[in-house]
N, C-alpha and C. Protein backbone atom coordinates (compact mmCIF):
# COMPACT_ATOMS: atom_id res chain seq x y z
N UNK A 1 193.71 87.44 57.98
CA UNK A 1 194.80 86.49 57.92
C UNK A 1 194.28 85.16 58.47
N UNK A 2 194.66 83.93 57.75
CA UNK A 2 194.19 82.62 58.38
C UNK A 2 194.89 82.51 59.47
N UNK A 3 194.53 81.46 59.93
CA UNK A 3 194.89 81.06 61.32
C UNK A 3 197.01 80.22 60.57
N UNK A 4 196.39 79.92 59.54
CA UNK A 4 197.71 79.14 58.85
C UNK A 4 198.36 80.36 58.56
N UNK A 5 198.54 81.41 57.92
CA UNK A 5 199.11 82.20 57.80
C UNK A 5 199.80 82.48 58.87
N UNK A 6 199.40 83.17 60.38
CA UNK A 6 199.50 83.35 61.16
C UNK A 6 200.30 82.64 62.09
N UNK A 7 200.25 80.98 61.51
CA UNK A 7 201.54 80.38 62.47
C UNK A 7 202.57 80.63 61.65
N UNK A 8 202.56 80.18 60.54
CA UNK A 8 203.95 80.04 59.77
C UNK A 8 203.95 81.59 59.52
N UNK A 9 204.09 82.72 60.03
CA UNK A 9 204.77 84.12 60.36
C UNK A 9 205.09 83.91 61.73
N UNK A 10 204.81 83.01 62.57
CA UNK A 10 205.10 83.05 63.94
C UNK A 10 205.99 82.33 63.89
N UNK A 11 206.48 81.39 62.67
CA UNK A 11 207.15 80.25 62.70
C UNK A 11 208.44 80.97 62.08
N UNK A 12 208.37 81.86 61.34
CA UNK A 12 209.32 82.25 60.64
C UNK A 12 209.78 83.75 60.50
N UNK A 13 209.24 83.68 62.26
CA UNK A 13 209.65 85.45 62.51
C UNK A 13 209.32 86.57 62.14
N UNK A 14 208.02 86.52 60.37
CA UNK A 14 207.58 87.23 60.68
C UNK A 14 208.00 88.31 59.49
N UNK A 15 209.01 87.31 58.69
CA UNK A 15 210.08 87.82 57.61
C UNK A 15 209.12 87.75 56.42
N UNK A 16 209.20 88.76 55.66
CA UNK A 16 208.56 88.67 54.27
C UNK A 16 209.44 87.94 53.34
N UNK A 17 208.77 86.94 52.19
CA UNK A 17 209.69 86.70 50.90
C UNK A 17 209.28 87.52 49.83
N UNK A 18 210.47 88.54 49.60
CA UNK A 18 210.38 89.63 48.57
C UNK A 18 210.13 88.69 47.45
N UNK A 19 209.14 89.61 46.47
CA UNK A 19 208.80 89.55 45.71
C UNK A 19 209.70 88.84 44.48
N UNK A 20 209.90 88.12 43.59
CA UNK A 20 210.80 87.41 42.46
C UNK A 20 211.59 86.58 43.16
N UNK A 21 211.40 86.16 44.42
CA UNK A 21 212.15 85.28 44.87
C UNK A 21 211.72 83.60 44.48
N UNK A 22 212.86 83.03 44.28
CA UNK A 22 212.81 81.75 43.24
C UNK A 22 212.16 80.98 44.44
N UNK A 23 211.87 79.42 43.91
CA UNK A 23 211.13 78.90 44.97
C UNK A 23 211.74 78.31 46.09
N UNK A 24 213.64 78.20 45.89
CA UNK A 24 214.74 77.71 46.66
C UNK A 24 214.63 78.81 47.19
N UNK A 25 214.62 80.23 46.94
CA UNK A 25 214.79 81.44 47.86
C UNK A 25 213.88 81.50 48.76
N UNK A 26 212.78 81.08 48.46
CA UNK A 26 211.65 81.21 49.41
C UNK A 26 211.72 80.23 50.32
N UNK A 27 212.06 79.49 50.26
CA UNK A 27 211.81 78.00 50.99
C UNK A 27 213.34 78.77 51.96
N UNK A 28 214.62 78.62 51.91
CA UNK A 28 215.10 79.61 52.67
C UNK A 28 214.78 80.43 53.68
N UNK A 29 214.15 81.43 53.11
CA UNK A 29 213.26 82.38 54.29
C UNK A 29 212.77 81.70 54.96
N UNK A 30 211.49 80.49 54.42
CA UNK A 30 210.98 79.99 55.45
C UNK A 30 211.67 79.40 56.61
N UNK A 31 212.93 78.76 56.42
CA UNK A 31 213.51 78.23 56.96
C UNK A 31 214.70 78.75 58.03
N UNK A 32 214.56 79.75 57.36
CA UNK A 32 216.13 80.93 58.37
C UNK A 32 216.00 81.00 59.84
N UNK A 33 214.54 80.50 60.72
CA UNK A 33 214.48 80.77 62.01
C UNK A 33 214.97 79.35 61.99
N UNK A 34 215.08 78.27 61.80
CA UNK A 34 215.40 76.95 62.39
C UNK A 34 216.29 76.58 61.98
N UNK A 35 217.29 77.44 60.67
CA UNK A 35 218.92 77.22 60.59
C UNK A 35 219.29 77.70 61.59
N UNK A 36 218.68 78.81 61.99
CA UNK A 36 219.99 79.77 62.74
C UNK A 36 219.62 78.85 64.28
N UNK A 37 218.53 78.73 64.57
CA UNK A 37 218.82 78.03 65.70
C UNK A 37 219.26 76.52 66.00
N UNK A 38 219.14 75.59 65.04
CA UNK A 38 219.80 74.64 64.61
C UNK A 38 221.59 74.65 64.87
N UNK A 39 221.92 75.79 64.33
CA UNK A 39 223.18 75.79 64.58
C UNK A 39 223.97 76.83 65.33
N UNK A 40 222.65 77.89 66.03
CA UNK A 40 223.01 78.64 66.98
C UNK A 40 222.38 78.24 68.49
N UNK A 41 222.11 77.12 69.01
CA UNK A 41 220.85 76.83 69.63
C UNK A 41 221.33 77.71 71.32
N UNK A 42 222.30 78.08 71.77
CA UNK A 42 222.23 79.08 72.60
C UNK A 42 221.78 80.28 72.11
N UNK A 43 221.40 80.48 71.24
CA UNK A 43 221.01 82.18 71.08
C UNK A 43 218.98 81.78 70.47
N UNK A 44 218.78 81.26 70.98
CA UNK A 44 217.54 81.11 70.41
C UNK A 44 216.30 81.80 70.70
N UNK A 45 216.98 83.48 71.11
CA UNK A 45 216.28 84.91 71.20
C UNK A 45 216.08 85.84 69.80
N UNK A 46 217.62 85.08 69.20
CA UNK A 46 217.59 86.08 68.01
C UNK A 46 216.57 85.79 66.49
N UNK A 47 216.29 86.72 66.31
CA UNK A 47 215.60 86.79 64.73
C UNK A 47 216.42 86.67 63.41
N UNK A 48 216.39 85.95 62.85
CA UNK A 48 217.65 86.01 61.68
C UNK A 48 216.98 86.39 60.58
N UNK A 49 217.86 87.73 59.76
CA UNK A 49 217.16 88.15 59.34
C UNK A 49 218.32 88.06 57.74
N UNK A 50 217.30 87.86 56.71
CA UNK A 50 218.29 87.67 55.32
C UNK A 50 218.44 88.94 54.79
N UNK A 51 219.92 89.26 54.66
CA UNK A 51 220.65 90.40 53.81
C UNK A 51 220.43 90.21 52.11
N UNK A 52 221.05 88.84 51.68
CA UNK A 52 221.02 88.61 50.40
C UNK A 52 220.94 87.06 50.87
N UNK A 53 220.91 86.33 48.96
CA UNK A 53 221.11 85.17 49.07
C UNK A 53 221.32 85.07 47.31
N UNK A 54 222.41 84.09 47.33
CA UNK A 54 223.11 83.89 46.18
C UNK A 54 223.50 82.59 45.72
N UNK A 55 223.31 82.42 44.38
CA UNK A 55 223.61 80.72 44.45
C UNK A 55 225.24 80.70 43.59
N UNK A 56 225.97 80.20 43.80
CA UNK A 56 227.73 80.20 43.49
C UNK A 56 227.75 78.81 43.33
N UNK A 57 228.55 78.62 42.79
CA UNK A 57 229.29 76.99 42.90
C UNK A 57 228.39 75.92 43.33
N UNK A 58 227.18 75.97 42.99
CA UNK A 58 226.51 74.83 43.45
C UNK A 58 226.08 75.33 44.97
N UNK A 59 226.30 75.82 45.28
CA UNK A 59 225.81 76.01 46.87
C UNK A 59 224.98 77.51 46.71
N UNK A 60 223.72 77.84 47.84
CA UNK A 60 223.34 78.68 48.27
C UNK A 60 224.12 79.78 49.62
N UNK A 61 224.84 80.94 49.21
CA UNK A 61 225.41 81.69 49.80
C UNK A 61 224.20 82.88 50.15
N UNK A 62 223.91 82.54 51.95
CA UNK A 62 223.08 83.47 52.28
C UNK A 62 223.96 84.46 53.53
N UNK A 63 223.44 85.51 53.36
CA UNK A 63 224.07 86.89 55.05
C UNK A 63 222.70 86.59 55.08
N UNK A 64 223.48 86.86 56.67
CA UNK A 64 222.46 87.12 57.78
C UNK A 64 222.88 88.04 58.68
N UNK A 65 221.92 88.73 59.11
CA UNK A 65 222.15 89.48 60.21
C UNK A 65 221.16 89.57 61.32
N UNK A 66 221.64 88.41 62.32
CA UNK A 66 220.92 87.93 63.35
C UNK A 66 220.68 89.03 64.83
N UNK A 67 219.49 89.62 65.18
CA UNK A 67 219.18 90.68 65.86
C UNK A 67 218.38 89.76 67.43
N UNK A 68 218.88 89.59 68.61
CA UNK A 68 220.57 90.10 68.84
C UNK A 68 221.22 89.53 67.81
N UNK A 69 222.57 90.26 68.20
CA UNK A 69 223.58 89.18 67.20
C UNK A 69 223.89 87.98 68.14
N UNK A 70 224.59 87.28 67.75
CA UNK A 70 225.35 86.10 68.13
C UNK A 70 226.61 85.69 68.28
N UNK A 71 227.07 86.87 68.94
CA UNK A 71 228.37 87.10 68.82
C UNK A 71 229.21 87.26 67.93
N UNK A 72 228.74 87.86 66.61
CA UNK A 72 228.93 88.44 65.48
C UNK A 72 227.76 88.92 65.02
N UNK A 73 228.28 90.24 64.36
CA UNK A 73 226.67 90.90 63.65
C UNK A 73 226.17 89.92 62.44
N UNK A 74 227.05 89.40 61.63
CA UNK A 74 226.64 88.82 60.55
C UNK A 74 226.96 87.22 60.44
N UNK A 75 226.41 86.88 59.84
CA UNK A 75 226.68 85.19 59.49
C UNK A 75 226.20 84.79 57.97
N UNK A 76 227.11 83.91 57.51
CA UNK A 76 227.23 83.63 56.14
C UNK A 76 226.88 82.15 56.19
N UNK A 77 226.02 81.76 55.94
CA UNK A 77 225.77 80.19 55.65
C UNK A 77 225.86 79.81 54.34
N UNK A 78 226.57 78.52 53.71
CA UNK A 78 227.19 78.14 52.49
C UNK A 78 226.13 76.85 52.55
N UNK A 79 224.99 76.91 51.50
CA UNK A 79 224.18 76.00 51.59
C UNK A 79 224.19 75.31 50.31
N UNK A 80 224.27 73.39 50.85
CA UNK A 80 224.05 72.63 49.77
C UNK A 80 222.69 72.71 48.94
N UNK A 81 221.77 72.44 50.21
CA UNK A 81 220.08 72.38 49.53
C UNK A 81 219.69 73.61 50.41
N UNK A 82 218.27 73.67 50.53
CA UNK A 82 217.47 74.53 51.45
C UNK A 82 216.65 74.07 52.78
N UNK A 83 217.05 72.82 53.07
CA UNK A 83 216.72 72.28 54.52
C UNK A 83 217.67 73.12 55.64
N UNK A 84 217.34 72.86 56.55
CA UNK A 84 217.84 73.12 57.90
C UNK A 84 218.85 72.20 57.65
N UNK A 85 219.43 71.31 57.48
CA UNK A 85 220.34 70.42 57.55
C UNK A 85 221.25 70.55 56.60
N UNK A 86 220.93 71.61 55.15
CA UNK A 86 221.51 71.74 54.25
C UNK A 86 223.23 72.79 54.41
N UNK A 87 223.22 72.86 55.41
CA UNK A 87 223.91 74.26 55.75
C UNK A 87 225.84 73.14 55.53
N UNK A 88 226.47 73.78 55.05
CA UNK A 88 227.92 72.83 54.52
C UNK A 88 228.92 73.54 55.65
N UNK A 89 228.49 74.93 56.12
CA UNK A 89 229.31 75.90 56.52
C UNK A 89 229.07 76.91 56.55
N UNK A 90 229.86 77.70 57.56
CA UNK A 90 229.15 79.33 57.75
C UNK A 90 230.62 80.38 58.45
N UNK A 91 230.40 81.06 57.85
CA UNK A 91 231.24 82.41 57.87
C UNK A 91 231.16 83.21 58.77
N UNK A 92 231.64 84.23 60.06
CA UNK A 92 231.28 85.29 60.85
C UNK A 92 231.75 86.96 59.92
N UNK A 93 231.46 87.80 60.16
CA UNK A 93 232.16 89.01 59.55
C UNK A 93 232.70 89.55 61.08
N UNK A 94 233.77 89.30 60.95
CA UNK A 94 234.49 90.04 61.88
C UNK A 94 236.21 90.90 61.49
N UNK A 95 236.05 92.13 61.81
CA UNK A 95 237.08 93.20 61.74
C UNK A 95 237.41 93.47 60.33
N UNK A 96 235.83 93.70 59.69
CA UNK A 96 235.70 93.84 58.40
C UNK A 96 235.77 92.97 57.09
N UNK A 97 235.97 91.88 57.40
CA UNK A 97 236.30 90.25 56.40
C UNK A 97 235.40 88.91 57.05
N UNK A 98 235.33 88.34 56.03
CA UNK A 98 234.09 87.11 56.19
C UNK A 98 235.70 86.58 56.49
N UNK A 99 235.29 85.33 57.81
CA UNK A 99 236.10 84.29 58.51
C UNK A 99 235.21 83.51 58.92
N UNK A 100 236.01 82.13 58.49
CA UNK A 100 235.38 80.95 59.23
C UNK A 100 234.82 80.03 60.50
N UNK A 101 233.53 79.74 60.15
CA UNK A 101 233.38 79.94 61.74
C UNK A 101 233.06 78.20 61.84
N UNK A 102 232.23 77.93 60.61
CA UNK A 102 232.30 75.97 61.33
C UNK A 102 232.08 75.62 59.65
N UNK A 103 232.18 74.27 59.84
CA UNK A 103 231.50 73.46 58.72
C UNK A 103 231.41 71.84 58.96
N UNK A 104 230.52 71.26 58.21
CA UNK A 104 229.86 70.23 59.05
C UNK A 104 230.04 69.26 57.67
């Protein structure tokens, strides 16, 4: 493994991008450790880890399931682009139903 390899898995937790993933999907992954702490920045222990990711209405709809959690097991981010900054809004799953948790 290069030495480059080796940061950007250190950079990005370490998460594989499955295989047929488009190049917005990938760029995502890369990015899922510095959304979640971006907009979780007290929890910046947890690993966020991608369930799915879906593109709807113009936006990227990704789960997450951030290990610890973050005071919810899951989180739904509603993404314009695939930056860290791209994030419109995000969802918690709590008592079995996606609920709103912010939007920017």
């Amino acid at each position: 493994m290069s030495i480059i390899n080796w940061i950007m898995e250190k950079l990005t937790g370490g998460g594989g991008v499955p295989a047929g993933a488009t190049p917005e999907e990938q760029m995502i992954y890369r990015n899922i450790q510095a959304i979640g702490l971006h907009h979780f920045p007290d929890d910046e222990g947890a690993k966020w880890n991608i369930d799915s990711i879906n593109y709807e209405n113009g936006m990227y709809v990704v789960d997450t399931s951030p290990v610890p959690h973050v005071g919810y097991e899951k989180i739904r981010f509603y993404m314009r682009n695939t930056s860290v900054d791209g994030v419109a809004s995000a969802d918690c799953w709590e008592n079995g139903e996606w609920s709103g948790l912010f939007s920017s």
